[in-house]
PDB file of N, CA and C in Angstrom:
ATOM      1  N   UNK A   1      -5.321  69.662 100.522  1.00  0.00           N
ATOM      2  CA  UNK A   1      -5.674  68.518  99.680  1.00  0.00           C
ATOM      3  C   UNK A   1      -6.619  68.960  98.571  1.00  0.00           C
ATOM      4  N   UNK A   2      -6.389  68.364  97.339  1.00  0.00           N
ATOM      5  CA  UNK A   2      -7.326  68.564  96.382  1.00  0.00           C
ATOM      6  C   UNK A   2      -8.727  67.611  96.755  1.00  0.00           C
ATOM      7  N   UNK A   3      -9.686  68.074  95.855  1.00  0.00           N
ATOM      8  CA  UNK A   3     -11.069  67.796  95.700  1.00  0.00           C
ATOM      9  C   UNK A   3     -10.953  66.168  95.693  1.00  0.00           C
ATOM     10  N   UNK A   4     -10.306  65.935  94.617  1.00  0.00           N
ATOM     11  CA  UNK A   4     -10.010  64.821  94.078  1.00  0.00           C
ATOM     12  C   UNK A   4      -9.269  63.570  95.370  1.00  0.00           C
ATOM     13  N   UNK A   5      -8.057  64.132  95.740  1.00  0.00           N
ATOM     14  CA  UNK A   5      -7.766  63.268  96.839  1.00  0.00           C
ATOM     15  C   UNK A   5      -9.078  63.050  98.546  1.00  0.00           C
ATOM     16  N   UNK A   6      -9.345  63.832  98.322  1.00  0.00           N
ATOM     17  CA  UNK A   6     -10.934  63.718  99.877  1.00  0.00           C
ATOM     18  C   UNK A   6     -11.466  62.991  99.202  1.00  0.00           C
ATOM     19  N   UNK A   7     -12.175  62.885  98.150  1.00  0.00           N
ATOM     20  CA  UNK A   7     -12.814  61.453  97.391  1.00  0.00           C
ATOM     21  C   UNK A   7     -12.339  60.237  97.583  1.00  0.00           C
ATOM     22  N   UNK A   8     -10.959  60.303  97.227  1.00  0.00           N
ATOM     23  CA  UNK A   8     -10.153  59.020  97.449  1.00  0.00           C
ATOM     24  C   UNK A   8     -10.188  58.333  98.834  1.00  0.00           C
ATOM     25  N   UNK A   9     -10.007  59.475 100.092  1.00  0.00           N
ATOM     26  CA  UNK A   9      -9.982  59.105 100.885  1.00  0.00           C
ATOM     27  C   UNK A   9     -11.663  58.696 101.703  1.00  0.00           C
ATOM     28  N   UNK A  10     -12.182  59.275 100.941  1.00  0.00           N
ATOM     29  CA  UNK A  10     -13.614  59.141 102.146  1.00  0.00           C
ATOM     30  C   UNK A  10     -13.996  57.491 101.209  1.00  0.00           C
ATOM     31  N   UNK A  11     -14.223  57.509 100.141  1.00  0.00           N
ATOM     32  CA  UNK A  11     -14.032  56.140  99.510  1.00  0.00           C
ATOM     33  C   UNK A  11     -13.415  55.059  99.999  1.00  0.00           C
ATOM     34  N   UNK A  12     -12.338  55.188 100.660  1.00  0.00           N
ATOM     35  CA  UNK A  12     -11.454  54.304 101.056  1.00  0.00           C
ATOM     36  C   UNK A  12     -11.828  54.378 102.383  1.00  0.00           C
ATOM     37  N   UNK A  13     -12.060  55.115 103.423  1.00  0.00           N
ATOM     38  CA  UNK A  13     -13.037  54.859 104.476  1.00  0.00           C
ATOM     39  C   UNK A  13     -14.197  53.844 104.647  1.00  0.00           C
ATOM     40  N   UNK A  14     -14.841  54.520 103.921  1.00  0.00           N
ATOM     41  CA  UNK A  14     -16.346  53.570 103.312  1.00  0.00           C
ATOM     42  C   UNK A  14     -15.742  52.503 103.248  1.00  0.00           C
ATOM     43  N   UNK A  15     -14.997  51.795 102.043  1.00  0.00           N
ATOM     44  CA  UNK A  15     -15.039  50.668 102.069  1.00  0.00           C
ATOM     45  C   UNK A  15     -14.650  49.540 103.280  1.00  0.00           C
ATOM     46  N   UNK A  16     -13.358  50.221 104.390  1.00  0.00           N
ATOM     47  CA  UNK A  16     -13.129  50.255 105.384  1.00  0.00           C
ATOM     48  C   UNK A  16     -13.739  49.454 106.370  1.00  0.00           C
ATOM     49  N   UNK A  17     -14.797  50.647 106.047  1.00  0.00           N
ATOM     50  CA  UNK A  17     -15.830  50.242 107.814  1.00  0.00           C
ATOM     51  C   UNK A  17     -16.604  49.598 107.291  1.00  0.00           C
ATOM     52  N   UNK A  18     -16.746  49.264 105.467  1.00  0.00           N
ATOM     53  CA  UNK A  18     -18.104  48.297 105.299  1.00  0.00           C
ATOM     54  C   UNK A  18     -17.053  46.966 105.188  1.00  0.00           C
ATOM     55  N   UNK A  19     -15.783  46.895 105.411  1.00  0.00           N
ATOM     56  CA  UNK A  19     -15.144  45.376 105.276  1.00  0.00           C
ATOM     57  C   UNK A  19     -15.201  45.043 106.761  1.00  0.00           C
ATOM     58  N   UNK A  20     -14.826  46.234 107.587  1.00  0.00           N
ATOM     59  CA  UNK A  20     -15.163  45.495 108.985  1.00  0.00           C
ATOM     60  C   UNK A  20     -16.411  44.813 109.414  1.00  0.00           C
ATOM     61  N   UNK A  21     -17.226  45.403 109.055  1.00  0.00           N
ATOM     62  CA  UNK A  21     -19.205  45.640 109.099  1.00  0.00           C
ATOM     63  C   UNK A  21     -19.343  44.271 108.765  1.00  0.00           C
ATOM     64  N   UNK A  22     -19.113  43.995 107.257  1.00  0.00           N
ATOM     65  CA  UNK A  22     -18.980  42.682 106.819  1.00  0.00           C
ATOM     66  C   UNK A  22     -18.254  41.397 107.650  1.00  0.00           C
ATOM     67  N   UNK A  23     -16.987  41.396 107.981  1.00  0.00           N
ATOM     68  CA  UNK A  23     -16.427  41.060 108.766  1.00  0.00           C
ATOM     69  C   UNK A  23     -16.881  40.461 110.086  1.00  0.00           C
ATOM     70  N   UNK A  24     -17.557  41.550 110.761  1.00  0.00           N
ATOM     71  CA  UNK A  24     -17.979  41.090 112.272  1.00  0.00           C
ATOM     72  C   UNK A  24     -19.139  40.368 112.072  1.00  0.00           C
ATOM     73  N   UNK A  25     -19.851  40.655 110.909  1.00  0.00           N
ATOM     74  CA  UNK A  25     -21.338  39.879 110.853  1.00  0.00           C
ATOM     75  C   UNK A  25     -21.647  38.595 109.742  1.00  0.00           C
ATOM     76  N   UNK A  26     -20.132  37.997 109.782  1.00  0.00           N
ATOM     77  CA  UNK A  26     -20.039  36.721 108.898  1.00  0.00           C
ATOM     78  C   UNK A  26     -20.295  36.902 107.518  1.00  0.00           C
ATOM     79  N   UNK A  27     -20.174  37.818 107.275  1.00  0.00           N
ATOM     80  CA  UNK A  27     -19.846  37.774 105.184  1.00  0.00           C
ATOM     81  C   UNK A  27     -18.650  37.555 104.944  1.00  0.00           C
ATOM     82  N   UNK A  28     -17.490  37.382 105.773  1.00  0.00           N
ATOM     83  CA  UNK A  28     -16.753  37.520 105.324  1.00  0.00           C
ATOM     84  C   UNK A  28     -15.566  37.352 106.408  1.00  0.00           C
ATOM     85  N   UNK A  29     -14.844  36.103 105.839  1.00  0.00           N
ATOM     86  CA  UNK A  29     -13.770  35.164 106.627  1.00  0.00           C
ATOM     87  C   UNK A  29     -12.839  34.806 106.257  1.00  0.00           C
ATOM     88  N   UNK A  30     -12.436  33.795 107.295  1.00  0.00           N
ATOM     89  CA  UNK A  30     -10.998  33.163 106.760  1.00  0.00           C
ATOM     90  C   UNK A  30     -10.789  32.707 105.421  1.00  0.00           C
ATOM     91  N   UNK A  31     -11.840  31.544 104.908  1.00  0.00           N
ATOM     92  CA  UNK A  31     -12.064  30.959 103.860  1.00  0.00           C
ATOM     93  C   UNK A  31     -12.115  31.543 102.971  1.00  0.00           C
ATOM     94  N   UNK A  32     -13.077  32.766 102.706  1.00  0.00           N
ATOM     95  CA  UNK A  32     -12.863  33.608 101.834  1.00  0.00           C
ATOM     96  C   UNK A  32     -11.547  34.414 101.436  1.00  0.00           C
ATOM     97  N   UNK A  33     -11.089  34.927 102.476  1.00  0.00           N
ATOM     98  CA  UNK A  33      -9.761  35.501 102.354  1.00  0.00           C
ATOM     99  C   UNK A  33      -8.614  34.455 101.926  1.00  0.00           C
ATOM    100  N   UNK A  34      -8.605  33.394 102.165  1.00  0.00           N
ATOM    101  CA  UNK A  34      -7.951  32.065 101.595  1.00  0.00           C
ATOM    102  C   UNK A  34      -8.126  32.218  99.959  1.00  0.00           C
ATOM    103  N   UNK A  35      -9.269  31.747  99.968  1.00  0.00           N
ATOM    104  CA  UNK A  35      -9.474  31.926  98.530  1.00  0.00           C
ATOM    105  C   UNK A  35      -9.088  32.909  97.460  1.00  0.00           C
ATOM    106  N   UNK A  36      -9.429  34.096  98.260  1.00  0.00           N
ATOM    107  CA  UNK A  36      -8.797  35.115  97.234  1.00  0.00           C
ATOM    108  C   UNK A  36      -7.442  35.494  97.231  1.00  0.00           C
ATOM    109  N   UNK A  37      -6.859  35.170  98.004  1.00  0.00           N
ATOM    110  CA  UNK A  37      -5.006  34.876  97.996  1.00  0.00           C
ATOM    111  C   UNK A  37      -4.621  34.136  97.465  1.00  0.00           C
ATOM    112  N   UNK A  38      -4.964  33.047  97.042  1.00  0.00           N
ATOM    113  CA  UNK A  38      -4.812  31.941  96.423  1.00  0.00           C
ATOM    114  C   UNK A  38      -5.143  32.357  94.848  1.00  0.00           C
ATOM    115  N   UNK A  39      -6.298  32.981  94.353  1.00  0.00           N
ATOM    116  CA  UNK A  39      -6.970  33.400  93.389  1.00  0.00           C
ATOM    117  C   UNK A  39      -5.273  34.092  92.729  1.00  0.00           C
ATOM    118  N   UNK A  40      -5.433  35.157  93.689  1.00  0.00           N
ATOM    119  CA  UNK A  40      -4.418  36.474  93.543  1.00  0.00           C
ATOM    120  C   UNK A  40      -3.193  36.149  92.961  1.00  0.00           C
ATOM    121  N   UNK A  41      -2.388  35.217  93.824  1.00  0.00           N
ATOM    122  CA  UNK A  41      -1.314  34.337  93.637  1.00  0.00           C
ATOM    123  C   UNK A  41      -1.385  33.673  92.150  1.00  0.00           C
ATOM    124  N   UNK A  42      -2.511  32.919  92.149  1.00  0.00           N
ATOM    125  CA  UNK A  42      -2.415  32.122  90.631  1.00  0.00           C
ATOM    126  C   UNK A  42      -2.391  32.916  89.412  1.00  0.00           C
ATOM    127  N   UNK A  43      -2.857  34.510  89.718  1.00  0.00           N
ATOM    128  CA  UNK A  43      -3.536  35.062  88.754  1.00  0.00           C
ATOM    129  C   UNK A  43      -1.790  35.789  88.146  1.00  0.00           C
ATOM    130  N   UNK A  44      -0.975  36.183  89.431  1.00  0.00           N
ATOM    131  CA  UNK A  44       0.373  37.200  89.302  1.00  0.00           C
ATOM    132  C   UNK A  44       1.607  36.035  88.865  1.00  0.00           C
ATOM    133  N   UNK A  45       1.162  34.782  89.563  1.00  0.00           N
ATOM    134  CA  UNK A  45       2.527  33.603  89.631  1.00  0.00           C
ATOM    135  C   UNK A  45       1.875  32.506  88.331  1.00  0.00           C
ATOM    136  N   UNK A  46       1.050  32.647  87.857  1.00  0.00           N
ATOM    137  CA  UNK A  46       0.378  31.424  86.606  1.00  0.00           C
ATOM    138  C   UNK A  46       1.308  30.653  86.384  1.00  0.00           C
ATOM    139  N   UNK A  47       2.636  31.443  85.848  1.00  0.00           N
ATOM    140  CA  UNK A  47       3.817  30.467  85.186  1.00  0.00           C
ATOM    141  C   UNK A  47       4.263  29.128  86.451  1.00  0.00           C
ATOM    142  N   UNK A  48       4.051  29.502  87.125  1.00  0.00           N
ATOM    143  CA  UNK A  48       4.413  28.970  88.653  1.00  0.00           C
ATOM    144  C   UNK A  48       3.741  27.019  87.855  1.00  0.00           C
ATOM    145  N   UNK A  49       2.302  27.711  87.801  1.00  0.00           N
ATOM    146  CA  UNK A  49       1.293  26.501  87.869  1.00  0.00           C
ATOM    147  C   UNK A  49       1.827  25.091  86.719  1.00  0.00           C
ATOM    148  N   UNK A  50       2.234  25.623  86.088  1.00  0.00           N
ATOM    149  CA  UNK A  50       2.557  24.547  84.829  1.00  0.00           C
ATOM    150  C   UNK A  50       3.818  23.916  85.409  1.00  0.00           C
ATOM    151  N   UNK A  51       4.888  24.192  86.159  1.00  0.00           N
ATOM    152  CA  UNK A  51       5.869  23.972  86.418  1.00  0.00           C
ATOM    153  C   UNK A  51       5.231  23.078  87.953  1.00  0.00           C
ATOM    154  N   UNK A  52       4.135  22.771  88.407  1.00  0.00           N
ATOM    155  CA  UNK A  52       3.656  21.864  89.453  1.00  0.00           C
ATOM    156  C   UNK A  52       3.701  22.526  90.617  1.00  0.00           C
ATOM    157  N   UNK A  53       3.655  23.945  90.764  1.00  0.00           N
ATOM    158  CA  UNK A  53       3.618  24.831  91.987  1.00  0.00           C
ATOM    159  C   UNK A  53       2.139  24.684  92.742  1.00  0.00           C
ATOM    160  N   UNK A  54       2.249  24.400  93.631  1.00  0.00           N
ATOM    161  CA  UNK A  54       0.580  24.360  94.253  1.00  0.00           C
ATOM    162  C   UNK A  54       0.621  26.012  95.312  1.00  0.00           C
ATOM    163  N   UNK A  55       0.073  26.568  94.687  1.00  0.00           N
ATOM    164  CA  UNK A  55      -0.654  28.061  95.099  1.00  0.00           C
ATOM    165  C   UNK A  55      -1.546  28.006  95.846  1.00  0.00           C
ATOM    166  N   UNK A  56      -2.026  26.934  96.780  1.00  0.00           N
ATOM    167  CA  UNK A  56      -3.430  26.897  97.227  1.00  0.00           C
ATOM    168  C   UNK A  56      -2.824  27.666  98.482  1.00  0.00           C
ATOM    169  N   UNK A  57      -3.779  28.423  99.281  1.00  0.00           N
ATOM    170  CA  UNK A  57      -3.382  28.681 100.677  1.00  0.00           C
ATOM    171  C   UNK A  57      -3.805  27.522 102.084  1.00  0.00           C
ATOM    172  N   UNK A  58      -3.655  27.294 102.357  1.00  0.00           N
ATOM    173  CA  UNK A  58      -4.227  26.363 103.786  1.00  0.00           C
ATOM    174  C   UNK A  58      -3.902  26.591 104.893  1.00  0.00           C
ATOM    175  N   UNK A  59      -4.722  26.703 105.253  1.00  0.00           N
ATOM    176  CA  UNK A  59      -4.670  26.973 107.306  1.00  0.00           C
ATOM    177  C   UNK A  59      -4.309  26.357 107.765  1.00  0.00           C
TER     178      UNK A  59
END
């Protein structure tokens, strides 16, 4: 592996174990993850929205 790809990967570790970290100790949930799917969705499908598409996610 290059220099360059071990960066990538130890980076992508890190963030990893700090989403679990986050995760187990309530930063970070359902609601949130709702939201940003929803975000995501509106942001890739927009055209969707004018045409009366509801993008929201709900549990």
């Amino acid at each position: 592996m290059s220099a360059r790809w071990v960066k990538i990967l130890i980076l992508t570790v890190y963030l990893i174990i700090g989403g679990v970290i986050a995760w187990d100790h309530g930063y970070l949930g359902l609601t949130w993850l709702r939201s940003l799917a929803s975000a995501i969705l509106a942001i890739l499908l927009w055209w969707l929205i004018p045409l009366g598409v509801n993008l929201h996610i709900h549990g």
